[in-house]
PDB file of N, CA and C in Angstrom:
ATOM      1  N   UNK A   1       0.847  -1.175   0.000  1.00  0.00           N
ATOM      2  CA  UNK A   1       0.000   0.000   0.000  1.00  0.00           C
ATOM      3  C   UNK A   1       0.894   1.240   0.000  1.00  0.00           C
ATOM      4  N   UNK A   2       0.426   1.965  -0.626  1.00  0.00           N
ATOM      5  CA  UNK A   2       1.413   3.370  -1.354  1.00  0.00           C
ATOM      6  C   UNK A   2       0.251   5.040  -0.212  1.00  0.00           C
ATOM      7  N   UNK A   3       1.154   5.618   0.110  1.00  0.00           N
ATOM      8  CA  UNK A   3       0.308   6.509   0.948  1.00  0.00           C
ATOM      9  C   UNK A   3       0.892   7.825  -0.275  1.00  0.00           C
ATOM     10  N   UNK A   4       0.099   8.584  -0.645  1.00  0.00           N
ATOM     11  CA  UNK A   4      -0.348   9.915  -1.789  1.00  0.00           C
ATOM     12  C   UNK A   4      -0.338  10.606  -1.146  1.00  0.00           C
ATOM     13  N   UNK A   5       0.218  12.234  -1.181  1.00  0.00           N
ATOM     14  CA  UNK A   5      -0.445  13.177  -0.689  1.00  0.00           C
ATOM     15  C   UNK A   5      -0.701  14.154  -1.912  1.00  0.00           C
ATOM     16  N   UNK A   6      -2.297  14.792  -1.163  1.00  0.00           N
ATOM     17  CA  UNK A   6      -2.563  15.775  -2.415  1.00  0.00           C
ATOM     18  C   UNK A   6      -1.419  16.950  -2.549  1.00  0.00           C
ATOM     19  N   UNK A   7      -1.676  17.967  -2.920  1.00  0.00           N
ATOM     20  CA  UNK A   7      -0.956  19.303  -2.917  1.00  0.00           C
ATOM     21  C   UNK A   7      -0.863  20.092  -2.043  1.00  0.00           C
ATOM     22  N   UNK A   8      -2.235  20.240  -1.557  1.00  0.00           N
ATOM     23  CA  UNK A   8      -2.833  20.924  -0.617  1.00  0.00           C
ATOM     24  C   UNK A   8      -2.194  20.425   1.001  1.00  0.00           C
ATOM     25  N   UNK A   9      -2.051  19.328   1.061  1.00  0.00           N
ATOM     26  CA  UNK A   9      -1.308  18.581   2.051  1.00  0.00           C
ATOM     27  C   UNK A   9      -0.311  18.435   2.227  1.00  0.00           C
ATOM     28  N   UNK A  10       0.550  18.563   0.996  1.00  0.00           N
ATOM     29  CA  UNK A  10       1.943  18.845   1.170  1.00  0.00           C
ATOM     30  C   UNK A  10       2.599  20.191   1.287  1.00  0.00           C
ATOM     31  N   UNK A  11       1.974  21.172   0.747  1.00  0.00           N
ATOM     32  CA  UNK A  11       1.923  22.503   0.973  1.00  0.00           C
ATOM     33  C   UNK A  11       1.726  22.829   2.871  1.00  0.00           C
ATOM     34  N   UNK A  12       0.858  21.984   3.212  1.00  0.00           N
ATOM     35  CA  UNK A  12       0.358  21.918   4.264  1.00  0.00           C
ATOM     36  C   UNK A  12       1.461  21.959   5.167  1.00  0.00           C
ATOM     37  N   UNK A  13       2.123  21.036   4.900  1.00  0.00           N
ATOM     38  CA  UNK A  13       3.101  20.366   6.004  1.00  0.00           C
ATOM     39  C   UNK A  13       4.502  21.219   6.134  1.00  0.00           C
ATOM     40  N   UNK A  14       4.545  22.326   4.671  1.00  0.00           N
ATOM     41  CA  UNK A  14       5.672  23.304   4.951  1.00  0.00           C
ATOM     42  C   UNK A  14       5.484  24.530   5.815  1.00  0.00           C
ATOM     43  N   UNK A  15       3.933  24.539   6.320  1.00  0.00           N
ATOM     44  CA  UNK A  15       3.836  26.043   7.380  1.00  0.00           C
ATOM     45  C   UNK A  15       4.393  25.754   8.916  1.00  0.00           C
ATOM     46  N   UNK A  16       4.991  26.932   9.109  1.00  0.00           N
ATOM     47  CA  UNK A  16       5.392  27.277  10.339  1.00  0.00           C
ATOM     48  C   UNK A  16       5.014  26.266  11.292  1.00  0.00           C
ATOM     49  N   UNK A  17       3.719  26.664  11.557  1.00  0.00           N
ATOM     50  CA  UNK A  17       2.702  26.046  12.933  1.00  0.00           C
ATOM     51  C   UNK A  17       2.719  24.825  12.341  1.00  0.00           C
ATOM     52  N   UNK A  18       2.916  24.182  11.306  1.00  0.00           N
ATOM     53  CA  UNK A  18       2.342  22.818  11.799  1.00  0.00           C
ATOM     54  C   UNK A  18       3.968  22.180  12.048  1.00  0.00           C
ATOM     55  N   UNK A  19       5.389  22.460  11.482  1.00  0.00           N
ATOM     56  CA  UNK A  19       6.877  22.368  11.926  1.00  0.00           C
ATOM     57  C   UNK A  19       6.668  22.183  12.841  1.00  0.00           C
ATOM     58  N   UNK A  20       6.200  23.681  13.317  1.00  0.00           N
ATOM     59  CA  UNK A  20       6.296  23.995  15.048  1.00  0.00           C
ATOM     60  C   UNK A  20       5.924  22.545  16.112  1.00  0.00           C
ATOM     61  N   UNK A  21       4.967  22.178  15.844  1.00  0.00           N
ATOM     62  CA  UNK A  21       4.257  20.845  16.726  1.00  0.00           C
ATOM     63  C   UNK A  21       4.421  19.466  15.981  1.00  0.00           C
ATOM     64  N   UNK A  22       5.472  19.916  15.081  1.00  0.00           N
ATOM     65  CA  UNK A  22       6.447  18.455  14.778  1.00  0.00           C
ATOM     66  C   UNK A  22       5.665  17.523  13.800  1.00  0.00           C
ATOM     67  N   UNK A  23       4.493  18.278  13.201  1.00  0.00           N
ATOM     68  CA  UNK A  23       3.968  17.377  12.145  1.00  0.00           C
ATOM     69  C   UNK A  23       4.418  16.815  10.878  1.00  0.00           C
ATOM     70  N   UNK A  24       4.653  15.666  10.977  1.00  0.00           N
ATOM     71  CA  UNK A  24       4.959  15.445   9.143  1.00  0.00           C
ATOM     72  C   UNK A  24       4.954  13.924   8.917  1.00  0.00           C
ATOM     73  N   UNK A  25       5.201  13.652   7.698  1.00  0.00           N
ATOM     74  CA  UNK A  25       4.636  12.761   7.187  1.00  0.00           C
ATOM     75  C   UNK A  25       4.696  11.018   8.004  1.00  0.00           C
ATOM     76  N   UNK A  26       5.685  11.064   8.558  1.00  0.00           N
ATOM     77  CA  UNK A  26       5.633   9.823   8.997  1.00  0.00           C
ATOM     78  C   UNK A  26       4.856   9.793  10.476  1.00  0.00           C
ATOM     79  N   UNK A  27       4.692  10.934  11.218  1.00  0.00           N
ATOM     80  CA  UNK A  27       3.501  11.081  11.655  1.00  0.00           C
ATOM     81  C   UNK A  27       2.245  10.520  11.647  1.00  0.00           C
ATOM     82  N   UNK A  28       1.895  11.441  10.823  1.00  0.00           N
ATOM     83  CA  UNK A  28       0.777  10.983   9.637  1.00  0.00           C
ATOM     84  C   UNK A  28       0.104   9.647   9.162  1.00  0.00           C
ATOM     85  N   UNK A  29       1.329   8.956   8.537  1.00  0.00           N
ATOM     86  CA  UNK A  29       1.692   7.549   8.457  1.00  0.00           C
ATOM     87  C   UNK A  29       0.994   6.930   9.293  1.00  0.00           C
ATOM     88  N   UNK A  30       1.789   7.030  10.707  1.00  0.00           N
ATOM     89  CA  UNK A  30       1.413   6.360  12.242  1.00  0.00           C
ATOM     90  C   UNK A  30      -0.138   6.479  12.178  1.00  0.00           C
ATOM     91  N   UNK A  31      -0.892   7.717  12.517  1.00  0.00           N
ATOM     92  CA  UNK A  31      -1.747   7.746  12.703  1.00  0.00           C
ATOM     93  C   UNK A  31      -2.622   7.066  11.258  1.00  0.00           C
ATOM     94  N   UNK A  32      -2.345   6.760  10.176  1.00  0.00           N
ATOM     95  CA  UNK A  32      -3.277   6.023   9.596  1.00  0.00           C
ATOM     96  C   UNK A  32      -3.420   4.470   9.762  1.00  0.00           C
ATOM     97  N   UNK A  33      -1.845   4.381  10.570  1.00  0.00           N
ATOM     98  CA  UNK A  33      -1.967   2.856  10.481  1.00  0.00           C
ATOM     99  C   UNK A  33      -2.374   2.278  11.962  1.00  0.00           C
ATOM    100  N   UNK A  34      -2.230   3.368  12.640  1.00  0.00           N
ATOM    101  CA  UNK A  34      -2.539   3.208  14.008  1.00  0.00           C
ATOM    102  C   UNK A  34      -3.446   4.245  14.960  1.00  0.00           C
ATOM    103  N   UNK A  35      -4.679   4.428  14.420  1.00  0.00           N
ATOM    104  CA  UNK A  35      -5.403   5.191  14.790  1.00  0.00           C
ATOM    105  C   UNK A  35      -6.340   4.851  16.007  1.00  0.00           C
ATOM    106  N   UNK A  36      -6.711   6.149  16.890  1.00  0.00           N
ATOM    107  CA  UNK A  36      -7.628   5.885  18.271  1.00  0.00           C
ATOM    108  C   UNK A  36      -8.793   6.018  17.945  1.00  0.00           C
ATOM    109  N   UNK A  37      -9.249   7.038  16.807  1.00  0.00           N
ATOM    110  CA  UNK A  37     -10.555   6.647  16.286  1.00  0.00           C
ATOM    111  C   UNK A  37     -10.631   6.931  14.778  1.00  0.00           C
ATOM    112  N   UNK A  38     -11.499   5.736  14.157  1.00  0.00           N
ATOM    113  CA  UNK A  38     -12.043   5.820  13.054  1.00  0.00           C
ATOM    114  C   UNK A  38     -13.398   6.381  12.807  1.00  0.00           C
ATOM    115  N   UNK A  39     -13.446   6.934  11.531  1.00  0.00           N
ATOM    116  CA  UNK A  39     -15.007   7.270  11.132  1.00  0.00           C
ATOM    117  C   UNK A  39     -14.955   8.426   9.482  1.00  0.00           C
ATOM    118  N   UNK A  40     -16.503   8.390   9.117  1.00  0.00           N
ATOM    119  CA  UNK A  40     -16.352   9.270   7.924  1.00  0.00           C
ATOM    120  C   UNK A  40     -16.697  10.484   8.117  1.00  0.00           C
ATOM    121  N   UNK A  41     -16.129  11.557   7.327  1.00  0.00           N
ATOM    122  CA  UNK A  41     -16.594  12.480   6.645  1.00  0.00           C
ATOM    123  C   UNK A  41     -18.182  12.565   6.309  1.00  0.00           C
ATOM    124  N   UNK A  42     -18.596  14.160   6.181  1.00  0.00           N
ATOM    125  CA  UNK A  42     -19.951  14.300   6.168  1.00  0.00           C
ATOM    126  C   UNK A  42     -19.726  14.355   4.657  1.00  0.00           C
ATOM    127  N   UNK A  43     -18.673  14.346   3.963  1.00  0.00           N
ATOM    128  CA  UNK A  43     -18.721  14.650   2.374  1.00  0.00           C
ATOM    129  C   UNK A  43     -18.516  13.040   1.964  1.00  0.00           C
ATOM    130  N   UNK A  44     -18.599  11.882   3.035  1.00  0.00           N
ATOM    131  CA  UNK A  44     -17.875  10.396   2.324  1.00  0.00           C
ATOM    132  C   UNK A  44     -16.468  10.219   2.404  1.00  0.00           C
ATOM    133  N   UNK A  45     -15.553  10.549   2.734  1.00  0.00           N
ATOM    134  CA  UNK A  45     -13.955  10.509   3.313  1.00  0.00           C
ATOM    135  C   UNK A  45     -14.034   9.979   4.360  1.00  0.00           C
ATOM    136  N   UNK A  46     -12.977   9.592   4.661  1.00  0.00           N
ATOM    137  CA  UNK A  46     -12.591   8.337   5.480  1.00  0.00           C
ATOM    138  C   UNK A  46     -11.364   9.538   6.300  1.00  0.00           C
ATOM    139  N   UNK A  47     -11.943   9.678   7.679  1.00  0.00           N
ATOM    140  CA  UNK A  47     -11.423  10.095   8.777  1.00  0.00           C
ATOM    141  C   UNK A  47     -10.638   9.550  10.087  1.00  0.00           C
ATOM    142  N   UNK A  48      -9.490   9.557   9.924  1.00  0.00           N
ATOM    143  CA  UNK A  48      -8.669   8.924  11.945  1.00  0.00           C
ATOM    144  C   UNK A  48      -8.290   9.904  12.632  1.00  0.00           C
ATOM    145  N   UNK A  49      -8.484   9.946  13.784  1.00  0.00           N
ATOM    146  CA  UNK A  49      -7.518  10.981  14.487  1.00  0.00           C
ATOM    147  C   UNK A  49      -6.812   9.754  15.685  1.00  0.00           C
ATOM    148  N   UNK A  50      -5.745  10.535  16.534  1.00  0.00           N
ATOM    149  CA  UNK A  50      -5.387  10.102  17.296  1.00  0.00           C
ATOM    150  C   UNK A  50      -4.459  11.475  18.398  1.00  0.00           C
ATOM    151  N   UNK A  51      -4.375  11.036  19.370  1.00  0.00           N
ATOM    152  CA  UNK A  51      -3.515  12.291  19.992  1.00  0.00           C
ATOM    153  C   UNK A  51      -2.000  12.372  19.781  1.00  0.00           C
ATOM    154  N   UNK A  52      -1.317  13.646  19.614  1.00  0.00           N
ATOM    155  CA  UNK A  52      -0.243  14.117  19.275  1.00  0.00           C
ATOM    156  C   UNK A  52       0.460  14.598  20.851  1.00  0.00           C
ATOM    157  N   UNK A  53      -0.327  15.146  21.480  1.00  0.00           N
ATOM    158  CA  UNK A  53       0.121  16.006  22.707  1.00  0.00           C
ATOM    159  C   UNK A  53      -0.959  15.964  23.795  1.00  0.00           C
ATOM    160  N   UNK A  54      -0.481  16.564  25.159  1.00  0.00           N
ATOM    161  CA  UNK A  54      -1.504  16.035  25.949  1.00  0.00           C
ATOM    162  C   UNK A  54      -2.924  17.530  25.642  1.00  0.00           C
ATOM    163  N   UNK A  55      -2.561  18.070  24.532  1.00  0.00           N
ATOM    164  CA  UNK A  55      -3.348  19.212  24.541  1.00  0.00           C
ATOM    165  C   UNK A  55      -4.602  18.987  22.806  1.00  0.00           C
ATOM    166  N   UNK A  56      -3.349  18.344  22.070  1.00  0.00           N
ATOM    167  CA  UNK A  56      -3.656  18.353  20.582  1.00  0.00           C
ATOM    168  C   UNK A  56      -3.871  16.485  19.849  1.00  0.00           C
ATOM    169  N   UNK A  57      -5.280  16.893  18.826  1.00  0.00           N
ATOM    170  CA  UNK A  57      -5.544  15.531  18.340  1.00  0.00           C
ATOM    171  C   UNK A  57      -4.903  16.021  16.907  1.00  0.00           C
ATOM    172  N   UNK A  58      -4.603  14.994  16.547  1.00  0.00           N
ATOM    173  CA  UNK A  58      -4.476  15.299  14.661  1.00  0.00           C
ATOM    174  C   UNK A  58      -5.434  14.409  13.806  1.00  0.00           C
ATOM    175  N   UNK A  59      -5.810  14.776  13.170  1.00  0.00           N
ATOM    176  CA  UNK A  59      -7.203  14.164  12.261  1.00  0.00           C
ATOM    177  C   UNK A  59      -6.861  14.680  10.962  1.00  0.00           C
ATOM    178  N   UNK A  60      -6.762  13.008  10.066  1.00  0.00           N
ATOM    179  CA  UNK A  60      -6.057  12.599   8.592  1.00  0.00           C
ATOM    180  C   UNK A  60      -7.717  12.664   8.268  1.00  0.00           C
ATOM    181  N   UNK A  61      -8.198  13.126   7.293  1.00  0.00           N
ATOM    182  CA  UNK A  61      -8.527  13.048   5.956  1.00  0.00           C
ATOM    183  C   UNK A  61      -8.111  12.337   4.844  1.00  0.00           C
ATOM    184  N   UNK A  62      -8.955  10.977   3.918  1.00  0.00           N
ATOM    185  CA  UNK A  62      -8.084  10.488   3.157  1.00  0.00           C
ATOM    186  C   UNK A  62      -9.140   9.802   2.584  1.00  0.00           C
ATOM    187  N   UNK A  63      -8.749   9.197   1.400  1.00  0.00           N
ATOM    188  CA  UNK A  63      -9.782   8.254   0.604  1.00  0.00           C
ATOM    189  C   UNK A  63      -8.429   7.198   0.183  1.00  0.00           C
ATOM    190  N   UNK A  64      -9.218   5.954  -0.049  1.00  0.00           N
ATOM    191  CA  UNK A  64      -8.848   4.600  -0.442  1.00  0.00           C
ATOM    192  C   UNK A  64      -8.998   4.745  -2.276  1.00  0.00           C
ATOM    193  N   UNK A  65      -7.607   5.015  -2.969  1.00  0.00           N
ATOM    194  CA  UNK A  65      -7.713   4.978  -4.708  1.00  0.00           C
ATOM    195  C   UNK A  65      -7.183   3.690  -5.012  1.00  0.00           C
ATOM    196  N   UNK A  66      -7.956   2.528  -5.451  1.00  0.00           N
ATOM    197  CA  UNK A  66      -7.517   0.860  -5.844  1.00  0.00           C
ATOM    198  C   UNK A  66      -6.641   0.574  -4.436  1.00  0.00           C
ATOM    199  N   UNK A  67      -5.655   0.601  -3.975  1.00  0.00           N
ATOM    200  CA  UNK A  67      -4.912  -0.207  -2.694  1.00  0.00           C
ATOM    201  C   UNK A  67      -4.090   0.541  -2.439  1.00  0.00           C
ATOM    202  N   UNK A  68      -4.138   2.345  -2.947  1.00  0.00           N
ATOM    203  CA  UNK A  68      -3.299   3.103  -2.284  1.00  0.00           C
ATOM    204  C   UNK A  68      -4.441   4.169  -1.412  1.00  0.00           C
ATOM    205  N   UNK A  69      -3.634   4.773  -0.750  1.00  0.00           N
ATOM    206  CA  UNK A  69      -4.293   5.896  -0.013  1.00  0.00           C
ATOM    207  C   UNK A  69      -3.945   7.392  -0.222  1.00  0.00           C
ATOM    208  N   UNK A  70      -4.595   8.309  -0.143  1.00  0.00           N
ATOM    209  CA  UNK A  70      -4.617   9.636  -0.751  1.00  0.00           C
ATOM    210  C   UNK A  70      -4.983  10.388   0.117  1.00  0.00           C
ATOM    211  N   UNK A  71      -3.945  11.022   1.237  1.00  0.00           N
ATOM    212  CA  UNK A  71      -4.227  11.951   1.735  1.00  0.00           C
ATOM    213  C   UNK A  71      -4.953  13.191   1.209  1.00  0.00           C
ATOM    214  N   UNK A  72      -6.094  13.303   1.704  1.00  0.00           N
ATOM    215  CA  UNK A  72      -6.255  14.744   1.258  1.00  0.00           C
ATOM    216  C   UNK A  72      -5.765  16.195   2.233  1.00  0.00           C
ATOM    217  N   UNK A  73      -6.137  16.002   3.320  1.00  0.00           N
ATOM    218  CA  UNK A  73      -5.778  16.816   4.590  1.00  0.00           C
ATOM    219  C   UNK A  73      -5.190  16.786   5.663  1.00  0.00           C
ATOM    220  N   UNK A  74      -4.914  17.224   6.947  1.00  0.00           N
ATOM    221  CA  UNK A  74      -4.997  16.785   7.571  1.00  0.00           C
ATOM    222  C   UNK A  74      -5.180  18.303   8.826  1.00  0.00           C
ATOM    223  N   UNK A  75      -5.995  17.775   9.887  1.00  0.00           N
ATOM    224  CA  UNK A  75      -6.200  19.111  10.891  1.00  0.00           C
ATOM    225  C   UNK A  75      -5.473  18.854  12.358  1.00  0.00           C
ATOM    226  N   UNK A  76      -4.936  19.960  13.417  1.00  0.00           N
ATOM    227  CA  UNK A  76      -4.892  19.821  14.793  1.00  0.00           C
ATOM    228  C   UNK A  76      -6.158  20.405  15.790  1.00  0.00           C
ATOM    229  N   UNK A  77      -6.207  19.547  16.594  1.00  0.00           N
ATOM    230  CA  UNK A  77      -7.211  20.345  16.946  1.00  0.00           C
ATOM    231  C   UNK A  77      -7.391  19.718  18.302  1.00  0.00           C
ATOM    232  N   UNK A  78      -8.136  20.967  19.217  1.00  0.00           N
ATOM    233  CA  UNK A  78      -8.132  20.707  20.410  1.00  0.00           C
ATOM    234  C   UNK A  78      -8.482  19.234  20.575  1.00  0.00           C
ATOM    235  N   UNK A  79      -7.855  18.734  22.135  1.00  0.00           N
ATOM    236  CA  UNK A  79      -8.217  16.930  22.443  1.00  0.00           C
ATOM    237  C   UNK A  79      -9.422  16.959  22.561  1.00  0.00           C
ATOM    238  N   UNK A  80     -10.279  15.663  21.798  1.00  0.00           N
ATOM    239  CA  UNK A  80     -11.583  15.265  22.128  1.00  0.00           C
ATOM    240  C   UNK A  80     -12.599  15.758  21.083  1.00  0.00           C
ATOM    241  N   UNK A  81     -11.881  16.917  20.317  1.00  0.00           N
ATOM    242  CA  UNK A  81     -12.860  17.644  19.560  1.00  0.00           C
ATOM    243  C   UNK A  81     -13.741  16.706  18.415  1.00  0.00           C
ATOM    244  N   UNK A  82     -12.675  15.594  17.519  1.00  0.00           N
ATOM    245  CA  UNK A  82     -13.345  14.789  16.656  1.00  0.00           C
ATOM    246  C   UNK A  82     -13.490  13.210  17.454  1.00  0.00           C
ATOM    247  N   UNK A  83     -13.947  13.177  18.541  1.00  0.00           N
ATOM    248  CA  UNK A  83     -13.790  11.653  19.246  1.00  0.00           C
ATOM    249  C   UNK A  83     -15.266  11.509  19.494  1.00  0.00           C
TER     250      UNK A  83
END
């Protein structure tokens, strides 16, 4: 299985704030392969988050293309917010 990222997501991962709190791809990774919660999108996307910090969750955005995966996004966000 091959993990994609869109543009928008890789663009993503060069701002300041998300450096700052140490986000990046193999991160990312972790949390798709090892996520605390699963569930979808109100648009049909396939959503995990898991916690990063004792303050911050990170929540992947992604769709399944044939047996790879395609990040589309990904958000921080206060703990508990998508659980």
């Amino acid at each position: 299985m091959k993990i994609i990222y869109t543009l928008h997501a890789e663009q993503k991962l060069k701002r300041f704030d998300i450096k700052k709190l140490k986000i990046n791809k193999k991160l990312i990774e972790g949390v798709l392969t090892n996520p605390q919660s699963e569930s979808m999108t109100k648009y049909g996307d396939y959503s995990v988050v898991s916690q990063i910090d004792n303050k911050h969750d990170l929540r992947v955005i992604y769709d399944i293309i044939e047996k790879d995966i395609k990040v589309i996004t990904f958000h921080i966000s206060k703990k508990g917010r998508y659980r």
